[in-house]
PDB file of N, CA and C in Angstrom:
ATOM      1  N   UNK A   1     -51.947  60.865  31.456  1.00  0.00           N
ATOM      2  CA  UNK A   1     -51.505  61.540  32.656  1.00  0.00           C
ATOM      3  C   UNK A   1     -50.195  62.261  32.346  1.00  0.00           C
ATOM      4  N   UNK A   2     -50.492  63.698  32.259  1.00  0.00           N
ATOM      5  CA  UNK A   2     -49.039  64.230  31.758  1.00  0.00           C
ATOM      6  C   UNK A   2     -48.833  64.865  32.787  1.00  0.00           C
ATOM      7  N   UNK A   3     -47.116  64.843  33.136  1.00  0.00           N
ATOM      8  CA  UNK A   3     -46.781  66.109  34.041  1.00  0.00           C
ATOM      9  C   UNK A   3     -45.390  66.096  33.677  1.00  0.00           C
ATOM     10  N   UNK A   4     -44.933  67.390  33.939  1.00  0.00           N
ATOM     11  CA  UNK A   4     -43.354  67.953  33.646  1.00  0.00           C
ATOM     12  C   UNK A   4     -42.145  66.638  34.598  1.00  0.00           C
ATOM     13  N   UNK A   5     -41.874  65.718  33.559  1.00  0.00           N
ATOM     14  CA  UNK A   5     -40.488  64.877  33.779  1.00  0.00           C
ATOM     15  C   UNK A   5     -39.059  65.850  33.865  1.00  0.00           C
ATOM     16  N   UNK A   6     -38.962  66.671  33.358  1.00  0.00           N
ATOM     17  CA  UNK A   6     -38.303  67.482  33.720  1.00  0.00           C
ATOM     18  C   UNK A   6     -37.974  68.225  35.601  1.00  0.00           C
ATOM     19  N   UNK A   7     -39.060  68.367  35.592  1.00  0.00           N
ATOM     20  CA  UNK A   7     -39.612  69.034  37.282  1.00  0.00           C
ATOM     21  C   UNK A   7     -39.095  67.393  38.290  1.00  0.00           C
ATOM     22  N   UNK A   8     -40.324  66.395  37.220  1.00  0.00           N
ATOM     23  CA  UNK A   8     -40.056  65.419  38.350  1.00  0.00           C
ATOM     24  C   UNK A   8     -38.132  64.863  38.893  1.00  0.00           C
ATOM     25  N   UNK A   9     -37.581  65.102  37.196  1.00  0.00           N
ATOM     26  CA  UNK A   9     -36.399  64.979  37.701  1.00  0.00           C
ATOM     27  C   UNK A   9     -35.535  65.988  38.864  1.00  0.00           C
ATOM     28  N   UNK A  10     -35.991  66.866  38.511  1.00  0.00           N
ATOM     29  CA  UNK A  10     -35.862  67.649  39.656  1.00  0.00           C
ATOM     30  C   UNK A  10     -35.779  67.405  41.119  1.00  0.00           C
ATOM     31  N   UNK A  11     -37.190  67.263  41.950  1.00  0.00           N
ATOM     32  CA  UNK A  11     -37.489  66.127  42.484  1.00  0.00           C
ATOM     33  C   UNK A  11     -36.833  65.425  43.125  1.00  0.00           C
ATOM     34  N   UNK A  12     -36.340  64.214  42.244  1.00  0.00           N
ATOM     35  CA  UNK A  12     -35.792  63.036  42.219  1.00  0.00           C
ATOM     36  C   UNK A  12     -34.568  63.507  43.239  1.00  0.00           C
ATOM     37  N   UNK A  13     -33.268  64.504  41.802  1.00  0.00           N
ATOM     38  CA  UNK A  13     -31.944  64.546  42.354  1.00  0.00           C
ATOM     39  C   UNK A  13     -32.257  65.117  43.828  1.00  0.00           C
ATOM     40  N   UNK A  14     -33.238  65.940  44.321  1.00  0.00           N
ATOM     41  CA  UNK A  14     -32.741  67.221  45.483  1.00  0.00           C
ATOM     42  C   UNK A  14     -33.265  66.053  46.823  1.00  0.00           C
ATOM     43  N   UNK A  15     -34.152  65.099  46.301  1.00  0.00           N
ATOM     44  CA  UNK A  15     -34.738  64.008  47.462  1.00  0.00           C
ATOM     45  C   UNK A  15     -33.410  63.214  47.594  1.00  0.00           C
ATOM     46  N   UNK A  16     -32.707  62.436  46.594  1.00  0.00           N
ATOM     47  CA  UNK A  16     -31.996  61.404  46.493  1.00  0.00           C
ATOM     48  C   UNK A  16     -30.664  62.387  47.146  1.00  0.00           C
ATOM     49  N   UNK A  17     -30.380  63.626  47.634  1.00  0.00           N
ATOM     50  CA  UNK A  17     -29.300  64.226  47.762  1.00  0.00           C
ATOM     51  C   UNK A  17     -29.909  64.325  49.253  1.00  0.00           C
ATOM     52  N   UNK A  18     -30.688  64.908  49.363  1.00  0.00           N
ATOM     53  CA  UNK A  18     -31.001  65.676  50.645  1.00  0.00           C
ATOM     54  C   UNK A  18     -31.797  64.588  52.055  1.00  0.00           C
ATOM     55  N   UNK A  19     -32.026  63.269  51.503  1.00  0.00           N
ATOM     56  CA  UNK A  19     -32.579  62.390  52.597  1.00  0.00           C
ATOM     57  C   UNK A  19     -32.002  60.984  52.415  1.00  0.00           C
ATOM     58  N   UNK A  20     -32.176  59.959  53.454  1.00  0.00           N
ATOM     59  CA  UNK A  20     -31.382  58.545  53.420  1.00  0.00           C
ATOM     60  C   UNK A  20     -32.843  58.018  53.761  1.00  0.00           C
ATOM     61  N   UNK A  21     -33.735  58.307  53.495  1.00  0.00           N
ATOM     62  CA  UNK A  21     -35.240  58.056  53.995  1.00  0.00           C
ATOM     63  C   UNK A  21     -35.438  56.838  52.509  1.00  0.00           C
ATOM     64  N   UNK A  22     -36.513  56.203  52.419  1.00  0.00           N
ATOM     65  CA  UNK A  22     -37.014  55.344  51.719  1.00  0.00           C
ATOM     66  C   UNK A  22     -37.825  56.389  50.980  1.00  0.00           C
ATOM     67  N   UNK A  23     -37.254  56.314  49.614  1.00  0.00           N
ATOM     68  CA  UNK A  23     -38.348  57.029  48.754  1.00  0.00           C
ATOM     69  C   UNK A  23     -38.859  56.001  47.491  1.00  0.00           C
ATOM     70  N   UNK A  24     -40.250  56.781  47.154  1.00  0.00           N
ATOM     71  CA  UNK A  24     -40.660  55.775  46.271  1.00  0.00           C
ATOM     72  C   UNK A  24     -41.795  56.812  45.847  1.00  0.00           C
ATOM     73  N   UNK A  25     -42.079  56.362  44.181  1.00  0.00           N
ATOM     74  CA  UNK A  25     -42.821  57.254  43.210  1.00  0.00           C
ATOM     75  C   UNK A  25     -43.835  56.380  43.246  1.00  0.00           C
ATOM     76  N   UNK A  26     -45.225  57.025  42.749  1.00  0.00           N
ATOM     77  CA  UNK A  26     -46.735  56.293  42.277  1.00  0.00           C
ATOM     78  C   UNK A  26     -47.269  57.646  42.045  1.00  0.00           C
ATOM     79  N   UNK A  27     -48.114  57.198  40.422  1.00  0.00           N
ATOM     80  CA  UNK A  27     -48.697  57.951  39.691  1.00  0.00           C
ATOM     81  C   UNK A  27     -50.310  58.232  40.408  1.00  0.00           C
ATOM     82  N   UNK A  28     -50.568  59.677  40.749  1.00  0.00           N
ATOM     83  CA  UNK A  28     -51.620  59.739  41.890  1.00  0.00           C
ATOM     84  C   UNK A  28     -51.798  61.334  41.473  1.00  0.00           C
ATOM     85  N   UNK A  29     -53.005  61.967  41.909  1.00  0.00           N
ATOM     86  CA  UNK A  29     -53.586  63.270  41.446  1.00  0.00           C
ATOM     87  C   UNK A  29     -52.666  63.590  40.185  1.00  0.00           C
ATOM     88  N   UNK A  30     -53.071  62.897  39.404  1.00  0.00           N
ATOM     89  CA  UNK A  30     -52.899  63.515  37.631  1.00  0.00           C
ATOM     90  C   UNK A  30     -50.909  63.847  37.546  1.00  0.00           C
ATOM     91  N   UNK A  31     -50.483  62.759  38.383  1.00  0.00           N
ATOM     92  CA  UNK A  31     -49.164  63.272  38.061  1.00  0.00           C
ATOM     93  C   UNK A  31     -48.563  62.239  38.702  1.00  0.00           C
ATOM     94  N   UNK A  32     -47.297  62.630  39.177  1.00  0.00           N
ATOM     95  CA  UNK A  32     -46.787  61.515  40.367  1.00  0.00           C
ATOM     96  C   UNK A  32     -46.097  62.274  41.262  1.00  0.00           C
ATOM     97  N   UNK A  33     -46.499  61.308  42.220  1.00  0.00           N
ATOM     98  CA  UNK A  33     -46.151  61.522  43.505  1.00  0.00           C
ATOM     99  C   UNK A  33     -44.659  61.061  44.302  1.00  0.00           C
ATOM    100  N   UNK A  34     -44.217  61.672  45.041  1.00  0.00           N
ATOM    101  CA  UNK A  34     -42.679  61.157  45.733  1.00  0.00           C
ATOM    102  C   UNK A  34     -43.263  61.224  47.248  1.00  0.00           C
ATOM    103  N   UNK A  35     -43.194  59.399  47.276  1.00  0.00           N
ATOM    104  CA  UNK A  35     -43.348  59.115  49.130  1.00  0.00           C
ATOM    105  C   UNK A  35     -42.085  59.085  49.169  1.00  0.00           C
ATOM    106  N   UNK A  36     -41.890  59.802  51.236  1.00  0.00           N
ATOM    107  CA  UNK A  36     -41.028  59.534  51.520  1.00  0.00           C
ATOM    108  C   UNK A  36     -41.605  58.594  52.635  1.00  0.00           C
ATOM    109  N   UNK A  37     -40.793  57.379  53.131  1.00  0.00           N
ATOM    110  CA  UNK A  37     -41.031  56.904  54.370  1.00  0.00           C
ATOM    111  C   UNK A  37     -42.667  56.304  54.185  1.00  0.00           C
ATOM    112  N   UNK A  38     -43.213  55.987  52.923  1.00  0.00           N
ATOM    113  CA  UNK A  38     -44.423  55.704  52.631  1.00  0.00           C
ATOM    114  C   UNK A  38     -45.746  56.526  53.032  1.00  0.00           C
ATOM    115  N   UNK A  39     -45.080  57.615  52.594  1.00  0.00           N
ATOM    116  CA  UNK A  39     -46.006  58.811  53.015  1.00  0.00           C
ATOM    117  C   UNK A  39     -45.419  60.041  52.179  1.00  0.00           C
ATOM    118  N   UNK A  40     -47.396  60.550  51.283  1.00  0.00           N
ATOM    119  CA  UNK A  40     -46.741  61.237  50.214  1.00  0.00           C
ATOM    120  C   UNK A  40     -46.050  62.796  50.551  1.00  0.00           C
ATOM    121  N   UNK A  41     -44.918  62.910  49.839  1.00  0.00           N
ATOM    122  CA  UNK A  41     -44.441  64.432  50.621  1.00  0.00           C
ATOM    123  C   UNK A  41     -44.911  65.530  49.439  1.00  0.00           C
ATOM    124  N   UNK A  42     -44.340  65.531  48.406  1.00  0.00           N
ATOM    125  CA  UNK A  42     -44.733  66.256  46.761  1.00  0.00           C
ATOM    126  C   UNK A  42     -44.604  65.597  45.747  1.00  0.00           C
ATOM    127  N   UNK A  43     -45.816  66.202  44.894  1.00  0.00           N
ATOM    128  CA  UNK A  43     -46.074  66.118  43.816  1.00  0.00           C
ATOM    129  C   UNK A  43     -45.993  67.070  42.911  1.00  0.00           C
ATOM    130  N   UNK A  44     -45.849  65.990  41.601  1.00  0.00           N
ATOM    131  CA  UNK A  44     -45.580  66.813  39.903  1.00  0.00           C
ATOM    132  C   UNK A  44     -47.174  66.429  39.744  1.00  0.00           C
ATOM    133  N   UNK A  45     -47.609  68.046  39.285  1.00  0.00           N
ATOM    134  CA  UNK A  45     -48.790  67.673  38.755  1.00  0.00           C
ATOM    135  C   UNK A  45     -49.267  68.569  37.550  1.00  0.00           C
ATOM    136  N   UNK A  46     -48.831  68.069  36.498  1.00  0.00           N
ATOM    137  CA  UNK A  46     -48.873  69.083  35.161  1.00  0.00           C
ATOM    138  C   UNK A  46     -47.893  69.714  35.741  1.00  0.00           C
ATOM    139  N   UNK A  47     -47.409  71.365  35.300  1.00  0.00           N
ATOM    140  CA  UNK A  47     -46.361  71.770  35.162  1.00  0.00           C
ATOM    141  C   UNK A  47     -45.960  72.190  36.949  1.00  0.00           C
ATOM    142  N   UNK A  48     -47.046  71.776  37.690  1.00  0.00           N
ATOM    143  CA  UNK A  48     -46.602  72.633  39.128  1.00  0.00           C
ATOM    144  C   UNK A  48     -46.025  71.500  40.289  1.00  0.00           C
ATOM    145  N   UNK A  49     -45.947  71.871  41.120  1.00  0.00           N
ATOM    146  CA  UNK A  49     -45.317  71.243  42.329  1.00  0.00           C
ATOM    147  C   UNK A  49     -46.827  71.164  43.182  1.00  0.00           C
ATOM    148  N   UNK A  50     -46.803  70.373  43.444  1.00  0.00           N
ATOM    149  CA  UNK A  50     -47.982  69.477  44.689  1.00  0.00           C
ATOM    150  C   UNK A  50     -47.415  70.038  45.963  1.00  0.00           C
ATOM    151  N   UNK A  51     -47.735  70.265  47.016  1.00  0.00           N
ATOM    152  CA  UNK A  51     -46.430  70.544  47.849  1.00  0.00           C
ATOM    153  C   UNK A  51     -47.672  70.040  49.751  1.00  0.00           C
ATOM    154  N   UNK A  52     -47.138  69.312  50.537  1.00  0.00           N
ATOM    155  CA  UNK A  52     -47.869  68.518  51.625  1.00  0.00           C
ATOM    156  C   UNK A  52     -46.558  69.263  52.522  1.00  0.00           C
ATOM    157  N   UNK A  53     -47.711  70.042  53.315  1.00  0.00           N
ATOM    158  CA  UNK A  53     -46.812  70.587  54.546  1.00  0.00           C
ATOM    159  C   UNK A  53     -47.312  70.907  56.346  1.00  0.00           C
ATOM    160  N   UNK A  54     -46.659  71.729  56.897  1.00  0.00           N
ATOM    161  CA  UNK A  54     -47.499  71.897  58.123  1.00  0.00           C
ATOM    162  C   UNK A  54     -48.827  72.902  57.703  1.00  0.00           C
ATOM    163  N   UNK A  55     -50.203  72.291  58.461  1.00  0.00           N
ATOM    164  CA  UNK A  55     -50.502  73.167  58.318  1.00  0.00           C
ATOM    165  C   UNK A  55     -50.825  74.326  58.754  1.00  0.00           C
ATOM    166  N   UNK A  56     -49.959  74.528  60.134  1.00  0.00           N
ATOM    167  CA  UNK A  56     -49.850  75.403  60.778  1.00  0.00           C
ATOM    168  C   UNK A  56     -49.155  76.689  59.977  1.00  0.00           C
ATOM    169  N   UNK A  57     -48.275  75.840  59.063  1.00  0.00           N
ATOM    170  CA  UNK A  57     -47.515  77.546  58.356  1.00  0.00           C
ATOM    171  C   UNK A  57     -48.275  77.920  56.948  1.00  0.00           C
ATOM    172  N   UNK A  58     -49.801  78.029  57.104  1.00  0.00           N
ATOM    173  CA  UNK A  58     -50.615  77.672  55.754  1.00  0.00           C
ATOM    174  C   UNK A  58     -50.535  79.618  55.600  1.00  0.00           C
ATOM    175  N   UNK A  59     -50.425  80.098  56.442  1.00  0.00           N
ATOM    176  CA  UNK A  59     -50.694  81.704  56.012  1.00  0.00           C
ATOM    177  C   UNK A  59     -48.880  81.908  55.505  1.00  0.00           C
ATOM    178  N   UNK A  60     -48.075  81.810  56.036  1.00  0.00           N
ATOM    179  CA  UNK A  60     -46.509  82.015  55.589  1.00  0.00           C
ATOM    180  C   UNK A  60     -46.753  81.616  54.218  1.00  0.00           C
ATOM    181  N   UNK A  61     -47.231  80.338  53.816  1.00  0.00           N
ATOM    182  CA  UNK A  61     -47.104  79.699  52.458  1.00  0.00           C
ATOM    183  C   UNK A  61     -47.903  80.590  51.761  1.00  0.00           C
ATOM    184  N   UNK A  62     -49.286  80.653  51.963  1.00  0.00           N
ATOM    185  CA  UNK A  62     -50.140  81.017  51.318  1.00  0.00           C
ATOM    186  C   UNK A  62     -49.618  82.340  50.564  1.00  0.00           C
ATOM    187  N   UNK A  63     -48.238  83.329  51.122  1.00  0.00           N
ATOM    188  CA  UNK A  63     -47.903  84.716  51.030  1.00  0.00           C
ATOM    189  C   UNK A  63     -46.512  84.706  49.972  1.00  0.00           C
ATOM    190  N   UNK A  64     -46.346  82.958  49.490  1.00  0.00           N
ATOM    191  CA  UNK A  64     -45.264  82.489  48.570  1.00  0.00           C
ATOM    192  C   UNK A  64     -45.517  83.013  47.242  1.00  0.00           C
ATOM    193  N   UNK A  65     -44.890  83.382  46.451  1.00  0.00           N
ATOM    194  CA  UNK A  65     -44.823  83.245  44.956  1.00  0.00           C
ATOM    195  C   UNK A  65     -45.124  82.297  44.381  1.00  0.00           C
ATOM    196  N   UNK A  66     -46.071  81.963  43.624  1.00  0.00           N
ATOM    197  CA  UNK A  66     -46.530  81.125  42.790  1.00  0.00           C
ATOM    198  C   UNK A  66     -47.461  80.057  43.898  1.00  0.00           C
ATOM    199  N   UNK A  67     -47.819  80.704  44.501  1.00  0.00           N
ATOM    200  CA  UNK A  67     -48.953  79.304  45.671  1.00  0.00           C
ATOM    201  C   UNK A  67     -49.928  79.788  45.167  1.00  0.00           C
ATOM    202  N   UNK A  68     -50.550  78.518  45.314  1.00  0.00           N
ATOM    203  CA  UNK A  68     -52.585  78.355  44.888  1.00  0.00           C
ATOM    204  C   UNK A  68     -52.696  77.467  45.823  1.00  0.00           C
ATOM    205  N   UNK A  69     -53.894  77.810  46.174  1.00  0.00           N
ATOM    206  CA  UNK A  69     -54.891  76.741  46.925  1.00  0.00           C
ATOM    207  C   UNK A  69     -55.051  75.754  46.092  1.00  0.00           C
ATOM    208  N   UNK A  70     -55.006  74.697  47.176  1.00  0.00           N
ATOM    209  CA  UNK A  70     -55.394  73.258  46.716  1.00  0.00           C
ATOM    210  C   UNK A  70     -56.899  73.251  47.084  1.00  0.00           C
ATOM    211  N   UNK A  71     -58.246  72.728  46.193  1.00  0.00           N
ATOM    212  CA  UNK A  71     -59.464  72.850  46.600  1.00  0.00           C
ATOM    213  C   UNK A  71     -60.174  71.521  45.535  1.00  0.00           C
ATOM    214  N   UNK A  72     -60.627  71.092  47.115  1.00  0.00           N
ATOM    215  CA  UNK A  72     -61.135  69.587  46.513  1.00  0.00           C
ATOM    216  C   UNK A  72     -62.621  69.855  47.230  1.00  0.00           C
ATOM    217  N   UNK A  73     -63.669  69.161  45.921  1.00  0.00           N
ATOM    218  CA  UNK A  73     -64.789  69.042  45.839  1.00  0.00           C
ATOM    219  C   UNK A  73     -65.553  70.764  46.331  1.00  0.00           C
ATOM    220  N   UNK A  74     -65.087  71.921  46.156  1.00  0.00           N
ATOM    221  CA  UNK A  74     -65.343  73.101  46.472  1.00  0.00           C
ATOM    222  C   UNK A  74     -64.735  73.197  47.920  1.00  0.00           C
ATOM    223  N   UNK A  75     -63.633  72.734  48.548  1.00  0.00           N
ATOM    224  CA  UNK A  75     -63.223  73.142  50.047  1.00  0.00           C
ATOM    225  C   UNK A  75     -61.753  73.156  49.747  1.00  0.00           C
ATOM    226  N   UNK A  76     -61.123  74.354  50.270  1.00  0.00           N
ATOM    227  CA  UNK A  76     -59.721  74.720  50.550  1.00  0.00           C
ATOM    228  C   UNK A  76     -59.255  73.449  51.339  1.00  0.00           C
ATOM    229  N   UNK A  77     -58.232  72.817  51.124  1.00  0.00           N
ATOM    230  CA  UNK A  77     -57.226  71.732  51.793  1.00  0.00           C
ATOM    231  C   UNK A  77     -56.253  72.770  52.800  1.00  0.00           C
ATOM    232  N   UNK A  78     -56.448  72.695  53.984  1.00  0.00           N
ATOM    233  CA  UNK A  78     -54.722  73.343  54.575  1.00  0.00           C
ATOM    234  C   UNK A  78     -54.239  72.313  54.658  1.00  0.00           C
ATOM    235  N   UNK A  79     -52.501  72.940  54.637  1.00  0.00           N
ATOM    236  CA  UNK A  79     -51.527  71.698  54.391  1.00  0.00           C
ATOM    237  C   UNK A  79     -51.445  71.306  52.832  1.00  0.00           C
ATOM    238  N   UNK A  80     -51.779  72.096  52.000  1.00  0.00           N
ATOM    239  CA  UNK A  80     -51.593  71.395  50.738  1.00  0.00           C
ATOM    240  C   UNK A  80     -51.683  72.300  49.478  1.00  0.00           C
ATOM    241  N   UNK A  81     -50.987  72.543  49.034  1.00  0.00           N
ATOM    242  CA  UNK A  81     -51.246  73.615  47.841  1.00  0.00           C
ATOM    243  C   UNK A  81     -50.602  73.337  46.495  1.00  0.00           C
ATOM    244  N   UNK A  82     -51.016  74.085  45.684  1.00  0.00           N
ATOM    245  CA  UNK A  82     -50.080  74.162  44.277  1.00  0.00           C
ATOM    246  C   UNK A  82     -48.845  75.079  44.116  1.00  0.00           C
ATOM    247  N   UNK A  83     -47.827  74.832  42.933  1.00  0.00           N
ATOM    248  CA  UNK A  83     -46.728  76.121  43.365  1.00  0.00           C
ATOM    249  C   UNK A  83     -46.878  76.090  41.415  1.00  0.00           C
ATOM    250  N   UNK A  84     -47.238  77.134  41.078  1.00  0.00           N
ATOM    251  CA  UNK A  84     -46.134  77.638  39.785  1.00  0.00           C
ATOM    252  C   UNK A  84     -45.295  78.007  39.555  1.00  0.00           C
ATOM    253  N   UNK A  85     -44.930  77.293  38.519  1.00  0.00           N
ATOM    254  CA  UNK A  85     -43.709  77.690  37.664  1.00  0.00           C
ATOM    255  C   UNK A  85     -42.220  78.716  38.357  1.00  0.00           C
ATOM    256  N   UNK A  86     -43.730  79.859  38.436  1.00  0.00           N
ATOM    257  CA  UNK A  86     -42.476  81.250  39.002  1.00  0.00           C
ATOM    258  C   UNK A  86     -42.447  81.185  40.573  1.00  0.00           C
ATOM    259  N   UNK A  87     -43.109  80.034  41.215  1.00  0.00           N
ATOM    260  CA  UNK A  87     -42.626  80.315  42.972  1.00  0.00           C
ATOM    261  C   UNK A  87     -41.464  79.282  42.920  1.00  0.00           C
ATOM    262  N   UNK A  88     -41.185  78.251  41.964  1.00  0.00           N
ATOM    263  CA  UNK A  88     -39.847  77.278  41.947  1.00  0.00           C
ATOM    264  C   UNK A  88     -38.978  77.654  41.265  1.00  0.00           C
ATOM    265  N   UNK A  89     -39.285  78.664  40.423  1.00  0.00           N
ATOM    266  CA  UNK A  89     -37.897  78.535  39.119  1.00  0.00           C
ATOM    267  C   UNK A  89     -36.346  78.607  39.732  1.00  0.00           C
ATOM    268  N   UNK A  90     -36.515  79.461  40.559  1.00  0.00           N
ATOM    269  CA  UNK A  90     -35.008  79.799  41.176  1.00  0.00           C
ATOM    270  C   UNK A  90     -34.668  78.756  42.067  1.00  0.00           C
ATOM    271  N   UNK A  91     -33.173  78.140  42.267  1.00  0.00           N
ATOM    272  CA  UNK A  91     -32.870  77.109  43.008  1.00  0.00           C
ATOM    273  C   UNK A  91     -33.339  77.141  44.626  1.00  0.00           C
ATOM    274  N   UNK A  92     -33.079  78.618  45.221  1.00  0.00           N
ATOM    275  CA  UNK A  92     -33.865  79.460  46.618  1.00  0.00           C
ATOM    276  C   UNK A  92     -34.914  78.859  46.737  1.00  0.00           C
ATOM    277  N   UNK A  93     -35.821  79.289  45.918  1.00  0.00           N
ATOM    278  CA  UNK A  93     -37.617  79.116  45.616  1.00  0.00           C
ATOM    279  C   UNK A  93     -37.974  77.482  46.028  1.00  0.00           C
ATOM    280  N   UNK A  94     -37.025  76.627  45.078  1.00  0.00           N
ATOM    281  CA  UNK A  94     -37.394  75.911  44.874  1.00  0.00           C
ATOM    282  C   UNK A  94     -36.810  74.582  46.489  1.00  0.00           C
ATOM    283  N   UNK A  95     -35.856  74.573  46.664  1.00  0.00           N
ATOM    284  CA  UNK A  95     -35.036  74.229  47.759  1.00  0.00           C
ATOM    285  C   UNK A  95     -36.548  74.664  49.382  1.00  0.00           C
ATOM    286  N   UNK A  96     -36.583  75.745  49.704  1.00  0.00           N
ATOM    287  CA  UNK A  96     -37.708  76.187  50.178  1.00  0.00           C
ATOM    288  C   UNK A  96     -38.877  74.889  50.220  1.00  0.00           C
ATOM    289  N   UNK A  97     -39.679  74.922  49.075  1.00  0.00           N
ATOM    290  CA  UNK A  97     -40.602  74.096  48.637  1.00  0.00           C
ATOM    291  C   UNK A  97     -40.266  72.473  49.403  1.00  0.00           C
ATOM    292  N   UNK A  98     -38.994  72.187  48.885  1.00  0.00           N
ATOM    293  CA  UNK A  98     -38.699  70.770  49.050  1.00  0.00           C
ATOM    294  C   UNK A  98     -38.084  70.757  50.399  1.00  0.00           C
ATOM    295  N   UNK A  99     -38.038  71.507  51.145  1.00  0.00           N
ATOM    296  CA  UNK A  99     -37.451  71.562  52.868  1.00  0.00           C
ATOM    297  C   UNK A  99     -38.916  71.743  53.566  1.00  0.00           C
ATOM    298  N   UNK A 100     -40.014  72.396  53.127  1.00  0.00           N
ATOM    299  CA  UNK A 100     -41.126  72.890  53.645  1.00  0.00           C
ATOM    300  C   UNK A 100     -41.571  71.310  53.445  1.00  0.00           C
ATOM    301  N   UNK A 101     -41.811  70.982  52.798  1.00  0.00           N
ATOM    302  CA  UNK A 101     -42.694  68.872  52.836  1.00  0.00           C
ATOM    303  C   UNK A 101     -41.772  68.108  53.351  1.00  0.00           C
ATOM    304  N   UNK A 102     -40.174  68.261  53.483  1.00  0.00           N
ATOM    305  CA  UNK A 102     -39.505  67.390  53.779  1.00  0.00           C
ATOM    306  C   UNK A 102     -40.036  67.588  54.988  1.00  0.00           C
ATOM    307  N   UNK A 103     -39.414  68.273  55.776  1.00  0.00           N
ATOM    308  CA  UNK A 103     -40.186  68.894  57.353  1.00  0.00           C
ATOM    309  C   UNK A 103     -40.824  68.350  57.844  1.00  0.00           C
ATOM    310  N   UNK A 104     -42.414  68.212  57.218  1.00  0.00           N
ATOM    311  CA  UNK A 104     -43.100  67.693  58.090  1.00  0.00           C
ATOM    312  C   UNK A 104     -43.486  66.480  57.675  1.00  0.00           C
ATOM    313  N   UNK A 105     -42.836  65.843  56.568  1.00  0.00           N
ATOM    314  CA  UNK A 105     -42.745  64.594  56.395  1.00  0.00           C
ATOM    315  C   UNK A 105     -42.471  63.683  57.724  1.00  0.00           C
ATOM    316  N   UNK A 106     -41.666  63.619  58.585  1.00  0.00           N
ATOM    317  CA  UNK A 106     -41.701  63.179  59.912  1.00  0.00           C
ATOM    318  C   UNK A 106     -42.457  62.834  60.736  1.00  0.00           C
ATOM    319  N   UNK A 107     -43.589  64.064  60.049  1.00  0.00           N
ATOM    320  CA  UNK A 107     -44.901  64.290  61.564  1.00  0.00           C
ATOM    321  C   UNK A 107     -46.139  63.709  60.842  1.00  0.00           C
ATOM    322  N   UNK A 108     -46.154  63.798  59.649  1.00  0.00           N
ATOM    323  CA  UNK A 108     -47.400  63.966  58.721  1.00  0.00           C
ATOM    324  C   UNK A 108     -48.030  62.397  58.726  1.00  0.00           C
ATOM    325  N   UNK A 109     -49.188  62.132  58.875  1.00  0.00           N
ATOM    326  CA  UNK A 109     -49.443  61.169  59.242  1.00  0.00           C
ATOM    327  C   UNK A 109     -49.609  60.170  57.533  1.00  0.00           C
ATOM    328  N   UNK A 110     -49.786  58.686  57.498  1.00  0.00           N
ATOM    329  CA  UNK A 110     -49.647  58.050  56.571  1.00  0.00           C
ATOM    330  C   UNK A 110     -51.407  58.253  55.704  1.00  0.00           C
ATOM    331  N   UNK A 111     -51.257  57.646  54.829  1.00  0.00           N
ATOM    332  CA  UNK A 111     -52.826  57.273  54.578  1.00  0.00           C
ATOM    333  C   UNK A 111     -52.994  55.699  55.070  1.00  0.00           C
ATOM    334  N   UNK A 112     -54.743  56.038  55.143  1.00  0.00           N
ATOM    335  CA  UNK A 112     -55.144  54.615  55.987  1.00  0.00           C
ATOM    336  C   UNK A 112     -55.490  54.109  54.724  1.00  0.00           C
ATOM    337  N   UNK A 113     -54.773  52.755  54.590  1.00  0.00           N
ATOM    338  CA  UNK A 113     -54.523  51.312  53.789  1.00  0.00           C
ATOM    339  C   UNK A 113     -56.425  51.123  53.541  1.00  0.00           C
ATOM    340  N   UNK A 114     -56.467  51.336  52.425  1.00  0.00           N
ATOM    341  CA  UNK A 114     -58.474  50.690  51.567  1.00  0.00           C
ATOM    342  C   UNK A 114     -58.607  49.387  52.089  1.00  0.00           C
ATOM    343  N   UNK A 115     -59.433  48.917  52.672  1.00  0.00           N
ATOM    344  CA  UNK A 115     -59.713  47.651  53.048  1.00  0.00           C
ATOM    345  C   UNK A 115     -60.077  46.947  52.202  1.00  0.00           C
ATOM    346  N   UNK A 116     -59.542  45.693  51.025  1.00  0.00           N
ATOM    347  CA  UNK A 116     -60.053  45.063  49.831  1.00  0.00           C
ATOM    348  C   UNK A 116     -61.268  44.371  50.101  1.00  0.00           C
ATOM    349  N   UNK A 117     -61.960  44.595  48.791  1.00  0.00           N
ATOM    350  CA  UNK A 117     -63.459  44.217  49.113  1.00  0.00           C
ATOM    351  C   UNK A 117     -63.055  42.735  48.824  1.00  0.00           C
ATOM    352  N   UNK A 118     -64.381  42.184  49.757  1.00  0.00           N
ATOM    353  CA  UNK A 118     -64.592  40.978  49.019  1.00  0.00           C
ATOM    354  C   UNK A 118     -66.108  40.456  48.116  1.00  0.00           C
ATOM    355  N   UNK A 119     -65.363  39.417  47.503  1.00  0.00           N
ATOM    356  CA  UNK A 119     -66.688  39.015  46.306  1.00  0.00           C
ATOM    357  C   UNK A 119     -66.947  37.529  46.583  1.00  0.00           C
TER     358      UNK A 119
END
């Protein structure tokens, strides 16, 4: 499972600066992930940014530098996309990105807990 430690440090400092929220990492879609508040906000995934937002502002985003659709099992995800390289490089770009998931980190609902099987 490789992804840019570099990026993730990234990440790290602008979360650990910018919130007093409970954060916490787990390795999840081919990279890792940063929950905030036990709920995932972005991800490092290979060299790009994961990025979980409203998805009401999916056309604003969609019109970003370096956004891709996120598309699972052949269906577009709203609320969820990829960012390259060149939509973060600049501190602007990138600040953006990490205010856009912080955001709706608040509202965004948790995942529902797998019920353990039994044997």
């Amino acid at each position: 499972m490789a992804y840019s430690t570099s990026l993730a440090d990234r990440i790290r400092e602008y979360l650990v600066e910018q919130t007093k929220h409970k954060i916490t990492e787990k390795r999840m879609f081919s990279g890792l992930a940063f929950m905030v508040n036990g709920k995932m906000c972005v991800n490092v995934s290979h060299e790009n940014l994961m990025c979980r937002y409203d998805p009401a502002k999916q056309e604003e985003v969609a019109e970003r530098n370096g956004y891709q659709p996120m598309v699972m099992r052949g269906k577009e995800l709203t609320g969820y996309c990829y960012v390259t390289e060149d939509g973060f490089k600049s501190k602007r770009d990138f600040d953006y990105w990490m205010k856009l998931c912080l955001d709706y980190n608040s509202r965004a609902k948790a995942a529902k807990k797998k019920a353990k099987k039994r044997t």
